[in-house]
Protein backbone atom coordinates (compact mmCIF):
# COMPACT_ATOMS: atom_id res chain seq x y z
CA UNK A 1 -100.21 34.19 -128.79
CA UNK A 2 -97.06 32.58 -126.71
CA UNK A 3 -97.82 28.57 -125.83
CA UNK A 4 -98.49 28.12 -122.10
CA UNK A 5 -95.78 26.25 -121.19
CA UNK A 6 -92.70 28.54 -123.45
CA UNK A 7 -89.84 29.52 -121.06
CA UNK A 8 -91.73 28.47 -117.79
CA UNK A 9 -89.40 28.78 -115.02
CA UNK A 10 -90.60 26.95 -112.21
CA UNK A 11 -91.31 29.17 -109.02
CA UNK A 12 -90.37 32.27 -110.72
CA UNK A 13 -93.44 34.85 -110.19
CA UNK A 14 -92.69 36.78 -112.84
CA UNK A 15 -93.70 33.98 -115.42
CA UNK A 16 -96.85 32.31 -116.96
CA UNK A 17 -98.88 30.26 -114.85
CA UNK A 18 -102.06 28.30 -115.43
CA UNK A 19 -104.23 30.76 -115.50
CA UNK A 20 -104.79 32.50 -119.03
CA UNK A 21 -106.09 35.98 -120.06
CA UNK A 22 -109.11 34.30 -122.44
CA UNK A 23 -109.96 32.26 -119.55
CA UNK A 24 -110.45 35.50 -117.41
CA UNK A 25 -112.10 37.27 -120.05
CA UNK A 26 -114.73 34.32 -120.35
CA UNK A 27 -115.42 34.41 -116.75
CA UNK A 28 -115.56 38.10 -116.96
CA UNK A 29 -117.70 38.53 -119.93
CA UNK A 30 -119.97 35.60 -118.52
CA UNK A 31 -120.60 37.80 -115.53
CA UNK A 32 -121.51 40.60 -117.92
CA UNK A 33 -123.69 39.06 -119.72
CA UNK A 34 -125.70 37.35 -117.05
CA UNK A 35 -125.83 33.91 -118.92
CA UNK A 36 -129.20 32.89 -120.26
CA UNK A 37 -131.39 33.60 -117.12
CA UNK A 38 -129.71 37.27 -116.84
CA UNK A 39 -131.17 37.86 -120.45
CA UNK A 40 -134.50 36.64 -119.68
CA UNK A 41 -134.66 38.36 -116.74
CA UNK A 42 -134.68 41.81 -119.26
CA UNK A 43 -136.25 39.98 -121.94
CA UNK A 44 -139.12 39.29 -120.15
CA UNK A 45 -140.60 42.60 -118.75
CA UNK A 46 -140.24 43.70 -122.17
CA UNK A 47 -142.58 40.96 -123.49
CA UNK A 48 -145.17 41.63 -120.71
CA UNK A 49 -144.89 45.10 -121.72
CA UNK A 50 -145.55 44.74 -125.67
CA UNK A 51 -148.42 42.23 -125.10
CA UNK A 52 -150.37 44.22 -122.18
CA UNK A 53 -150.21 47.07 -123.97
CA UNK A 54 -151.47 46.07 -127.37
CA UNK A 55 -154.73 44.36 -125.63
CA UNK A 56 -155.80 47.01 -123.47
CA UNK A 57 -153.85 50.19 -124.58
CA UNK A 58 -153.69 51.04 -120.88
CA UNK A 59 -150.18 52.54 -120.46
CA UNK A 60 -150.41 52.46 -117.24
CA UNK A 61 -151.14 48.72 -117.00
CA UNK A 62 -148.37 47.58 -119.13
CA UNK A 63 -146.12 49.63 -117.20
CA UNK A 64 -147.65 47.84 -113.68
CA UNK A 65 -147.58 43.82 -115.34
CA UNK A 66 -144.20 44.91 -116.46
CA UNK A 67 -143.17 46.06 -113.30
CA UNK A 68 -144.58 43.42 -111.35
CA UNK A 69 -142.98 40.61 -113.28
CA UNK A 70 -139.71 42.08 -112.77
CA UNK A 71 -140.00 42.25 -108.98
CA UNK A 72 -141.37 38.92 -109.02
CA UNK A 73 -137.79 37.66 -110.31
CA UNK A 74 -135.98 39.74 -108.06
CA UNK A 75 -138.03 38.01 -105.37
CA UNK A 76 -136.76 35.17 -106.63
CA UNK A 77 -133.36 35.77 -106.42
CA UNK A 78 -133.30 36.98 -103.28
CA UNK A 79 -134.65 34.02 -101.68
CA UNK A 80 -132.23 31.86 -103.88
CA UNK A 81 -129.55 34.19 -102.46
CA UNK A 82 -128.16 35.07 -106.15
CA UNK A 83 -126.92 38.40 -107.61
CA UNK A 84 -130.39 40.62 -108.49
CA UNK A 85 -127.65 42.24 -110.76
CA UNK A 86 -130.03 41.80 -113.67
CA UNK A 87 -133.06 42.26 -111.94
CA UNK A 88 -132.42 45.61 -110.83
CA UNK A 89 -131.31 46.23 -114.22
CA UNK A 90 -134.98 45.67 -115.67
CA UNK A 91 -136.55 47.58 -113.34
CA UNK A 92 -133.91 50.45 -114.30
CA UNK A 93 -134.67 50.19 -117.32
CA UNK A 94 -138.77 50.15 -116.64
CA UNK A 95 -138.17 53.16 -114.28
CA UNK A 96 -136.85 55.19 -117.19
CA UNK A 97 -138.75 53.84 -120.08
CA UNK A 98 -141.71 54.89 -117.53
CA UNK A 99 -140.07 58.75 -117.35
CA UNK A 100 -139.76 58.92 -121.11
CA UNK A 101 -143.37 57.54 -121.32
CA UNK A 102 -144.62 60.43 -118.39
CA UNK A 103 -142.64 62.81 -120.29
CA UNK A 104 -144.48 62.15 -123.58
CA UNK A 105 -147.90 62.51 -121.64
CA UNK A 106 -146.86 66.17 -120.30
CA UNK A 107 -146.30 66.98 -123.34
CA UNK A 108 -149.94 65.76 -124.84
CA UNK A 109 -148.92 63.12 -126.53
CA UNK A 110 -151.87 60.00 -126.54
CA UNK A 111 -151.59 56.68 -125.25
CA UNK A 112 -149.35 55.44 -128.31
CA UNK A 113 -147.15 58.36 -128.07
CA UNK A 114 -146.24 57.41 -124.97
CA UNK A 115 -146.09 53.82 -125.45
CA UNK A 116 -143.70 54.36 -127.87
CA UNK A 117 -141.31 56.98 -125.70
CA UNK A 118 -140.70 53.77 -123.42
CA UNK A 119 -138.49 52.15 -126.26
CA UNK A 120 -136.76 55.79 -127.05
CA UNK A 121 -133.96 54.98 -123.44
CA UNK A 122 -133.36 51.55 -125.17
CA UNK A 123 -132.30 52.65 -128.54
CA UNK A 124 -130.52 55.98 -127.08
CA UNK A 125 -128.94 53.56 -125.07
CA UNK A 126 -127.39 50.99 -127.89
CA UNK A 127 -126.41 53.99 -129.91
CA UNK A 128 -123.96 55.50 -126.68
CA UNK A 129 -122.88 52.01 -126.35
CA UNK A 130 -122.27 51.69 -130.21
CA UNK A 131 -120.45 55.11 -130.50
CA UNK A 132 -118.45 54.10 -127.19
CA UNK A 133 -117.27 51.18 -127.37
CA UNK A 134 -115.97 51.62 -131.41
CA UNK A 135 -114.55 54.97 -129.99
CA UNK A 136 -112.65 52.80 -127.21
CA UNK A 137 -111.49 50.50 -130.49
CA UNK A 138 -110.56 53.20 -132.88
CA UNK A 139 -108.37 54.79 -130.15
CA UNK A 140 -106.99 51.76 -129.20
CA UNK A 141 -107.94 51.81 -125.70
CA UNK A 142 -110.83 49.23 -126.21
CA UNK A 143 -113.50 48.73 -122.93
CA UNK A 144 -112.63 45.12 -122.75
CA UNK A 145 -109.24 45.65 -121.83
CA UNK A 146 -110.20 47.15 -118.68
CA UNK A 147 -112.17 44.36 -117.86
CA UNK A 148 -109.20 42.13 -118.09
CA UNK A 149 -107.33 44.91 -116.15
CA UNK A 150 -110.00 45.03 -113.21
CA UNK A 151 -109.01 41.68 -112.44
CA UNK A 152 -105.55 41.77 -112.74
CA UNK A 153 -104.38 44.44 -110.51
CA UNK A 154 -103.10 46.99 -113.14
CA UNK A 155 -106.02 48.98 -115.19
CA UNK A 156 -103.05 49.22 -118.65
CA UNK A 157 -100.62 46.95 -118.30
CA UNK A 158 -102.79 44.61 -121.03
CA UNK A 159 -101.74 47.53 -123.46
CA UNK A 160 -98.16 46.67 -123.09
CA UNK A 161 -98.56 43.16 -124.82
CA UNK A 162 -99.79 43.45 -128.63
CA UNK A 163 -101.59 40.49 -128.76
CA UNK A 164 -103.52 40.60 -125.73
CA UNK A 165 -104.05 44.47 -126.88
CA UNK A 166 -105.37 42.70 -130.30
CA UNK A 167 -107.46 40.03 -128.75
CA UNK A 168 -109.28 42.87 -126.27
CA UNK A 169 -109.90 45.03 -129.62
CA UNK A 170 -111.93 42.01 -131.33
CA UNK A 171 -113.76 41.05 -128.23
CA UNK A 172 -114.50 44.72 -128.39
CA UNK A 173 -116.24 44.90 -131.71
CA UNK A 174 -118.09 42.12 -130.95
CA UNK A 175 -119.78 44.03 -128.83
CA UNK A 176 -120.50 46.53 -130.99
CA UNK A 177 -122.10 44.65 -133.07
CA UNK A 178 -125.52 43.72 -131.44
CA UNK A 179 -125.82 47.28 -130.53
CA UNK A 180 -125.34 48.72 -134.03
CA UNK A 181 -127.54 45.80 -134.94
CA UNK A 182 -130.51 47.11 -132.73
CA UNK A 183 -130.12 51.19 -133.45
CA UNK A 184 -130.20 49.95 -137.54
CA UNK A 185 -133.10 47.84 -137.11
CA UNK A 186 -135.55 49.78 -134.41
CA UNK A 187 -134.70 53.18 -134.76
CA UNK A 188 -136.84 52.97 -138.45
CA UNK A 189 -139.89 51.65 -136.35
CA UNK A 190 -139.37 54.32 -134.53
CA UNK A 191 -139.17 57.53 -136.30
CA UNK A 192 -142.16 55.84 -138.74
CA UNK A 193 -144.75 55.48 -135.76
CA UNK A 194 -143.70 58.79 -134.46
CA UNK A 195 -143.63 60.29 -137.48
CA UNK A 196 -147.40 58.85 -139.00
CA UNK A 197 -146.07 56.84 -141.91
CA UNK A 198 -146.51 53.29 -140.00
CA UNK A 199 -149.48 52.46 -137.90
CA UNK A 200 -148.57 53.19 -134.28
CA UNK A 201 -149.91 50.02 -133.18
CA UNK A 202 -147.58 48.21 -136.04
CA UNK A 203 -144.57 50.41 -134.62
CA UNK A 204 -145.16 49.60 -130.96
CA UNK A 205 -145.34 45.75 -132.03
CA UNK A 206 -142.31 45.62 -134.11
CA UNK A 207 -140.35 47.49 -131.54
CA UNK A 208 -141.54 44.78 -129.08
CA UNK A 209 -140.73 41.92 -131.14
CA UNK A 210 -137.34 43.63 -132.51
CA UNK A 211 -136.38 44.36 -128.61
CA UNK A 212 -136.97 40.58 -127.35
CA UNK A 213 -135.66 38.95 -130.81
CA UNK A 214 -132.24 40.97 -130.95
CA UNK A 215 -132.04 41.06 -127.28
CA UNK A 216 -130.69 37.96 -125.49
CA UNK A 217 -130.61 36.15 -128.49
CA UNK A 218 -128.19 38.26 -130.53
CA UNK A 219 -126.16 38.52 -126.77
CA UNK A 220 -125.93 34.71 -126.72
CA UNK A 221 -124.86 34.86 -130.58
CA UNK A 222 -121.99 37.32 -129.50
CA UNK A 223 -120.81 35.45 -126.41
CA UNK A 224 -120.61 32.63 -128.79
CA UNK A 225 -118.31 34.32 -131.38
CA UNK A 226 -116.67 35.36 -128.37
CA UNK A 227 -116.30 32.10 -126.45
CA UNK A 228 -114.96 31.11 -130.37
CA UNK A 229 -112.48 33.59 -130.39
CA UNK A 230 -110.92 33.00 -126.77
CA UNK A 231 -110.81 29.34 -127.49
CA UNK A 232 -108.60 29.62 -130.23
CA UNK A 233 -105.52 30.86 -127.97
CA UNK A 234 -104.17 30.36 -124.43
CA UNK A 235 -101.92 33.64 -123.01
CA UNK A 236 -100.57 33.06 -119.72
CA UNK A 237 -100.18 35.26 -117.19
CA UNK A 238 -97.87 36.11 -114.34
CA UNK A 239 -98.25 35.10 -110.80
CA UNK A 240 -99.02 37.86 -109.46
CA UNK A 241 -101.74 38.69 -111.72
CA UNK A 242 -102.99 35.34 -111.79
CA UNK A 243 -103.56 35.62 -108.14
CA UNK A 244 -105.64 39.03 -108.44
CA UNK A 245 -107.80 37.59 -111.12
CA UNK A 246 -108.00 34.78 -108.87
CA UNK A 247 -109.14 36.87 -106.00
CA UNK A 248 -111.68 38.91 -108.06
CA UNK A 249 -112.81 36.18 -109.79
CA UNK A 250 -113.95 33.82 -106.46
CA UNK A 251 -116.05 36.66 -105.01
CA UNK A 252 -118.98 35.91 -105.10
CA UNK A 253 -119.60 32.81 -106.94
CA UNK A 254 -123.36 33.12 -107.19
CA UNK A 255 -122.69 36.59 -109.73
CA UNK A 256 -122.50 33.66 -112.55
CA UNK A 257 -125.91 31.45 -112.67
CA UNK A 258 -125.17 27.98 -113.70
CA UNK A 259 -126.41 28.94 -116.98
CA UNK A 260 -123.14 30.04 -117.64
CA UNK A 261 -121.43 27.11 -117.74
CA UNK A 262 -121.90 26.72 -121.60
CA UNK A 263 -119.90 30.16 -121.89
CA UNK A 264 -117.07 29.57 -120.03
């Protein structure tokens, strides 16, 4: 990509300034992501879950510990005044895994049929993700691109520069990646405890473990690749964009826990 300081023209808003697109994209994907604390804040329900439902085989006692731990870290945030972006996010995800789970019971299934309907959202969800954001690749149009664009004032103009158009289309399959990873490695856990052929209580364990050990981790082990990949170049931007990013960027701080820090 062009060096930062290549046909700078001093005042002139139409040229680079300090401000790069990988260093926009960091902050960006670091708000994503939610930095460690984000992913334990979804890891962690999960885990409550698993365990409290394995003891007892009470459904409806996982579901409450789960439930209860998650409000207990949006409490948290609250009174730290911090985004409850990720909280809310785990108890979305509880609220639905709990529908799929209710949904099961209508339908007679027993207490381990419905314990395992509450991991169905999570893979249905990787494998939308998976198909989308290759889709957004393959076409050319890749999902990251608009982030960059959502800070920049201008949804497309990244597609009008090939090597920001190239960067966003890696940082895109990188994402794919730990969602492809998940679908390959649950959905057999899955379909086996449903089907008879595993032990349900073996299925509903290895989906717990496989959730929490190729959840945050294998995000952290993307961001990483990521982090590599926007380190290796610098492309500058104009003014005016600069100044967008820089608007959308500052507002508000506390979206990006000091977690982060190693990311950006």
């Amino acid at each position: 990509m062009t060096d930062d300081s290549a046909g700078v023209i001093p005042g002139d808003p139409h040229h680079p300034t300090g401000q790069t697109v990988e260093a926009v994209v960091r902050q960006q994907l670091s708000k994503a992501l939610g930095g460690r604390r984000g992913m334990l804040e979804a890891a962690v329900p999960t885990v409550m879950f698993t365990f409290t439902f394995l003891a007892t085989k009470d459904l409806r006692l996982a579901l409450t510990v789960s439930l209860v731990t998650a409000v207990g870290a949006l409490i948290v945030r609250l009174a730290q005044r911090s985004s409850p972006q990720f909280c809310i996010n785990a108890l979305i995800g509880i609220g639905i895994g709990a529908a799929f789970a209710l949904r099961a019971a209508k339908a007679g299934g027993d207490a381990n049929d419905q314990a395992l309907a509450y991991f169905l959202p999570g893979l249905l969800y990787n494998a939308a993700y998976t198909v989308g954001l290759a889709f957004s690749s393959i076409i050319r149009w890749p999902l990251v691109g608009f982030m960059v664009g959502s800070v920049t004032g201008d949804l497309t103009a990244w597609r009008k520069d090939p090597q920001i158009l190239k960067l966003c289309n890696r940082l895109t399959w990188l994402l794919v990646l730990p969602c492809l990873a998940r679908v390959v490695v649950q959905t057999p856990f899955y379909v086996l405890g449903k089907s008879g052929e595993m032990s349900p209580d073996t299925a509903i364990a290895a989906l717990g473990i496989a959730k929490i050990a190729m959840g945050w981790p294998l995000q952290l082990a993307a961001l990483a690749a990521m982090v590599w990949l926007l380190a290796r170049d610098s492309t500058p931007m104009s003014a005016e964009q600069a100044e967008a990013a820089a608007q959308k960027l500052s507002a508000p701080a506390d979206d990006v826990d000091e977690d982060d820090a190693t990311a950006r």
